[in-house]
Protein backbone atom coordinates (compact mmCIF):
# COMPACT_ATOMS: atom_id res chain seq x y z
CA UNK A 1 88.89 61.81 19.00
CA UNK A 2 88.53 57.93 19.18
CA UNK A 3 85.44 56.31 19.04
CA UNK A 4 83.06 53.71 20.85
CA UNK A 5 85.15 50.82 18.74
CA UNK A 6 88.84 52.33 19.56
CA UNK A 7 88.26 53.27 23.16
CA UNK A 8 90.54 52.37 25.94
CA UNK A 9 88.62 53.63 28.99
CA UNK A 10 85.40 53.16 30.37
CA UNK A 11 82.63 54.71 33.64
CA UNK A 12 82.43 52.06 35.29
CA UNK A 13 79.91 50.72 38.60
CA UNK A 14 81.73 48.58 41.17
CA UNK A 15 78.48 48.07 42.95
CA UNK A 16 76.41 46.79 39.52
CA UNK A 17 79.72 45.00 38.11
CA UNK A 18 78.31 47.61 34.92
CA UNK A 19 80.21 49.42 32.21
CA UNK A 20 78.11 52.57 31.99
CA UNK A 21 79.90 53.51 28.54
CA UNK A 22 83.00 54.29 26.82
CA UNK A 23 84.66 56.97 27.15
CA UNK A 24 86.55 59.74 24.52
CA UNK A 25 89.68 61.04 25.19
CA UNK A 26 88.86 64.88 26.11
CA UNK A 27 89.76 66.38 29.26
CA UNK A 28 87.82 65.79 31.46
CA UNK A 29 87.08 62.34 29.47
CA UNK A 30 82.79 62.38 28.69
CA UNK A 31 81.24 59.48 27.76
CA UNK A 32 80.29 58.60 24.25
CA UNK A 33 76.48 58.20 24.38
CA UNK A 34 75.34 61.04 26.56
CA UNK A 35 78.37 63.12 26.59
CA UNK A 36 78.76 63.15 30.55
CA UNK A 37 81.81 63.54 32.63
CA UNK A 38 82.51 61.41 35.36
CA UNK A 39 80.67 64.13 37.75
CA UNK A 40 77.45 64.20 35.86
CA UNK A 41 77.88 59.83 36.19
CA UNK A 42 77.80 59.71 39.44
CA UNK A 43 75.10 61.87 39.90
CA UNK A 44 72.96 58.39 38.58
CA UNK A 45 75.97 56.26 39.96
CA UNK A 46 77.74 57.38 42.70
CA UNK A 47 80.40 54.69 42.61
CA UNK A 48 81.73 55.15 39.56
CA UNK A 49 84.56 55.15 38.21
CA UNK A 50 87.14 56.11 35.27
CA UNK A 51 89.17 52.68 34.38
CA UNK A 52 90.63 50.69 31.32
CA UNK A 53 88.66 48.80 29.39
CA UNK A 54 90.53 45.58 30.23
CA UNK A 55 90.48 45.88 34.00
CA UNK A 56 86.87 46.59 34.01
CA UNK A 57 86.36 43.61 31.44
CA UNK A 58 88.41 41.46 34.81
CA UNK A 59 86.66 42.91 37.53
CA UNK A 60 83.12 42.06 35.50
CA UNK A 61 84.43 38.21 34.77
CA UNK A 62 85.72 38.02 38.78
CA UNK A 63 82.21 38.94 40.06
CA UNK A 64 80.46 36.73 37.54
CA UNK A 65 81.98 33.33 38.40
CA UNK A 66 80.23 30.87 40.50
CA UNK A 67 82.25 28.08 42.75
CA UNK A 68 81.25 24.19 41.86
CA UNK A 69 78.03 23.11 42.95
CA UNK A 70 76.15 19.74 42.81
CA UNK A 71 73.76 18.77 40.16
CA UNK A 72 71.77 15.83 38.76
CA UNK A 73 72.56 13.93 35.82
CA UNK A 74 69.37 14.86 34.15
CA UNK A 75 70.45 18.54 34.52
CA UNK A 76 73.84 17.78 33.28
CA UNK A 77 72.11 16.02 29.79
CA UNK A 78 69.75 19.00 29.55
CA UNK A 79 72.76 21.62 29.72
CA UNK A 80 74.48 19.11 26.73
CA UNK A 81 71.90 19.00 24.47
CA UNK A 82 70.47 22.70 24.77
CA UNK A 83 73.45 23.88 22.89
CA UNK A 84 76.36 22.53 20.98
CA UNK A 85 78.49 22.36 23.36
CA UNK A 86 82.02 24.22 23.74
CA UNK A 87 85.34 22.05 24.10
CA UNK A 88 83.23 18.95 25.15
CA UNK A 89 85.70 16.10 26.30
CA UNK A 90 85.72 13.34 27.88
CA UNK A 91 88.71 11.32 30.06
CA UNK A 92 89.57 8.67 32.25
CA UNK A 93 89.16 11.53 35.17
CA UNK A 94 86.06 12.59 33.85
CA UNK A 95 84.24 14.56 31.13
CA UNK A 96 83.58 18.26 30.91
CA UNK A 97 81.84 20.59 28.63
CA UNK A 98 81.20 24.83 28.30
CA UNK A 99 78.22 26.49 27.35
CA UNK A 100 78.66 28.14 23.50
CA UNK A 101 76.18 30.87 24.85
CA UNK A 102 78.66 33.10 27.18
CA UNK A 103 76.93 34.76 30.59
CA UNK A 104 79.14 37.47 30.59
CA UNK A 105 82.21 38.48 28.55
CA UNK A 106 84.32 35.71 29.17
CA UNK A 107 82.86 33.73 31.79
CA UNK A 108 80.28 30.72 30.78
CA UNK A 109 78.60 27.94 32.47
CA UNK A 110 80.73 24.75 33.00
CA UNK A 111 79.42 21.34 33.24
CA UNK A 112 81.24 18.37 34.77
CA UNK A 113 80.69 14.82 35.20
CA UNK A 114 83.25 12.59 37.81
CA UNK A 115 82.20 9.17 38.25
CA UNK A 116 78.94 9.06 39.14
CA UNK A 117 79.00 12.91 40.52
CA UNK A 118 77.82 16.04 38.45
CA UNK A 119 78.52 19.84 38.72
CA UNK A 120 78.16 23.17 37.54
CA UNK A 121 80.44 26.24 37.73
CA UNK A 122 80.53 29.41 36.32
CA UNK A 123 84.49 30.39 34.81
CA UNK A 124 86.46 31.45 32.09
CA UNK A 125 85.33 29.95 28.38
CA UNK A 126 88.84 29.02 28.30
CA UNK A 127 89.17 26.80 31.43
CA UNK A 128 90.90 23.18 30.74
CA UNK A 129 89.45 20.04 30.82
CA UNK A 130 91.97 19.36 33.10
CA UNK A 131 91.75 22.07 35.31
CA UNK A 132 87.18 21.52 35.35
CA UNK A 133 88.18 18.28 37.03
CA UNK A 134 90.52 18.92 39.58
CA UNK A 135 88.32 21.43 40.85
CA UNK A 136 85.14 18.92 40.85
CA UNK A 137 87.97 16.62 42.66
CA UNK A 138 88.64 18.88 45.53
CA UNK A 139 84.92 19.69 45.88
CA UNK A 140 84.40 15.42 46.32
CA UNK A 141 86.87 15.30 48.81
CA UNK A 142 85.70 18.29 50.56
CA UNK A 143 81.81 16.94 50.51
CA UNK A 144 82.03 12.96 50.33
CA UNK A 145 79.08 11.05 49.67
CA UNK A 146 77.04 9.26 52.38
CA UNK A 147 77.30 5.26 52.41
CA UNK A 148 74.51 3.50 51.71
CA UNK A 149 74.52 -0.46 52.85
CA UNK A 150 72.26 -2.61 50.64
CA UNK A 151 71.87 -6.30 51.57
CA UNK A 152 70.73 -8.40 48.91
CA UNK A 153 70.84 -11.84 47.07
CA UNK A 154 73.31 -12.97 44.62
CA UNK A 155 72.02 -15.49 41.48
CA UNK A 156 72.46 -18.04 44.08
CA UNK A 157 70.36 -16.58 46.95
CA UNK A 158 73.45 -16.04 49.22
CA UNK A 159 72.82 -13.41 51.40
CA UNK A 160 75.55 -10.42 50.12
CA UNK A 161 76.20 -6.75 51.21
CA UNK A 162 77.09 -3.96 49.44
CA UNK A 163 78.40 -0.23 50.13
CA UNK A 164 76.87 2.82 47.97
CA UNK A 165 78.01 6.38 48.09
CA UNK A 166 74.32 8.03 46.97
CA UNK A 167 73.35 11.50 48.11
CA UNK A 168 69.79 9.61 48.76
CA UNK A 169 68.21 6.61 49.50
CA UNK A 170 66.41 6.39 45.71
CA UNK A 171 69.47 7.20 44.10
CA UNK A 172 71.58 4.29 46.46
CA UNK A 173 68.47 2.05 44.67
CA UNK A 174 69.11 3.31 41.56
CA UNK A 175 72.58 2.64 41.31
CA UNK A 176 72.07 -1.12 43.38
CA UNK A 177 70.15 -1.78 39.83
CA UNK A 178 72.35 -0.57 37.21
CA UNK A 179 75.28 -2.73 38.64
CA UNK A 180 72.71 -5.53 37.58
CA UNK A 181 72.48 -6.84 41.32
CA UNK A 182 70.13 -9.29 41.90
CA UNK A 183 67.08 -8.86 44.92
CA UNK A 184 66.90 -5.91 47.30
CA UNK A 185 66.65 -7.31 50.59
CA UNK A 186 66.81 -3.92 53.12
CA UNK A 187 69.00 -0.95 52.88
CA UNK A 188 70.59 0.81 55.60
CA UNK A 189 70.98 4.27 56.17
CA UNK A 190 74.51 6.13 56.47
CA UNK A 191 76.15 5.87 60.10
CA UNK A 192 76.11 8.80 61.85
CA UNK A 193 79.21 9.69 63.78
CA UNK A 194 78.29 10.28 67.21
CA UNK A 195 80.78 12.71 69.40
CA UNK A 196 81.02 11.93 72.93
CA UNK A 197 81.06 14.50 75.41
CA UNK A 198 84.74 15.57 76.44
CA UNK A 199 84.97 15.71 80.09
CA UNK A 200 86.46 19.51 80.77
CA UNK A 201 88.40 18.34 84.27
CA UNK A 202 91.92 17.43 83.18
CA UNK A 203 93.28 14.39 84.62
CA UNK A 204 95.17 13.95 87.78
């Protein structure tokens, strides 16, 4: 009879994304805790299922990702300095890092910083660098920033403009200052686009 350590099957809950337990190989299989068949399971788990360990071990890590998401830089430094850090790099494109501590099986939190942008995602421990940024690259162009115009004067108080992409007004401040710009003079909010009204009779 194999054991917890050399089984290949598992009871398994689609709807709690749960191995219940291992299984042995008798027929009917029983688990290895409580000795239950898969009828006595369900009776606690109606769901549930008989499966291979490694397609349960998938369908756990495919329910437990998380798309990219938008974050702040002080969340990004927190996440790096909580932990040491998994396969922490840093390129022209950008610089990515993966929790050490996983959330599930395989699948850890994944921090990314591009340009002046920061994200989170939830994937496989063994995502690429590579792979962290292209997918915080489609999620820019998907969700550009708003354009933030800042007039101000140069060292030699001519009147200048500049155009920031900042998700706020503060942060469009905050980076005016660390480019070392000289005096604020007003800042002006992002255009919106306005849609005219189509006119529904088609032209004669």
């Amino acid at each position: 009879m194999n054991t917890p350590l050399t089984a290949t099957h598992v009871f398994f809950s689609p709807s709690s994304n749960t191995a219940i337990d291992t299984c042995t190989d008798d027929t009917p299989p029983r688990s290895h805790i409580k000795r239950e068949t898969l009828k006595q399971i369900r009776q606690r788990y109606p769901d549930a299922i008989y499966i291979d360990w490694e397609s349960a071990c998938k369908i756990m890590d495919d329910a437990n990702r998380l798309p990219v998401s938008e974050i702040t830089e002080s969340d990004f430094w927190e996440m790096l300095e909580v932990l040491p850090p998994v396969g922490w790099q840093t390129t022209p494109e950008g610089e990515s890092f993966k929790m050490s501590e996983r959330y599930s099986g395989n699948i850890t939190s994944i921090y990314a910083r591009v340009g002046t942008r920061y994200f989170h995602l939830r994937d496989l421990i063994t995502l690429r660098h590579e792979d962290i940024i292209t997918t915080c690259q489609a999620y820019i162009q998907a969700n550009p920033l708003p354009i933030w115009k800042i007039i101000y004067y140069d060292l030699f108080w001519n009147v200048c403009a500049a155009d920031i992409p900042a998700s706020s007004e503060a942060e469009a401040v905050q980076i005016f200052k660390s480019r070392g710009l000289t005096e604020l003079i007003t800042i002006y909010p992002p255009k919106e686009t306005k849609h005219e009204p189509t006119d529904p009779t088609p032209a004669r």
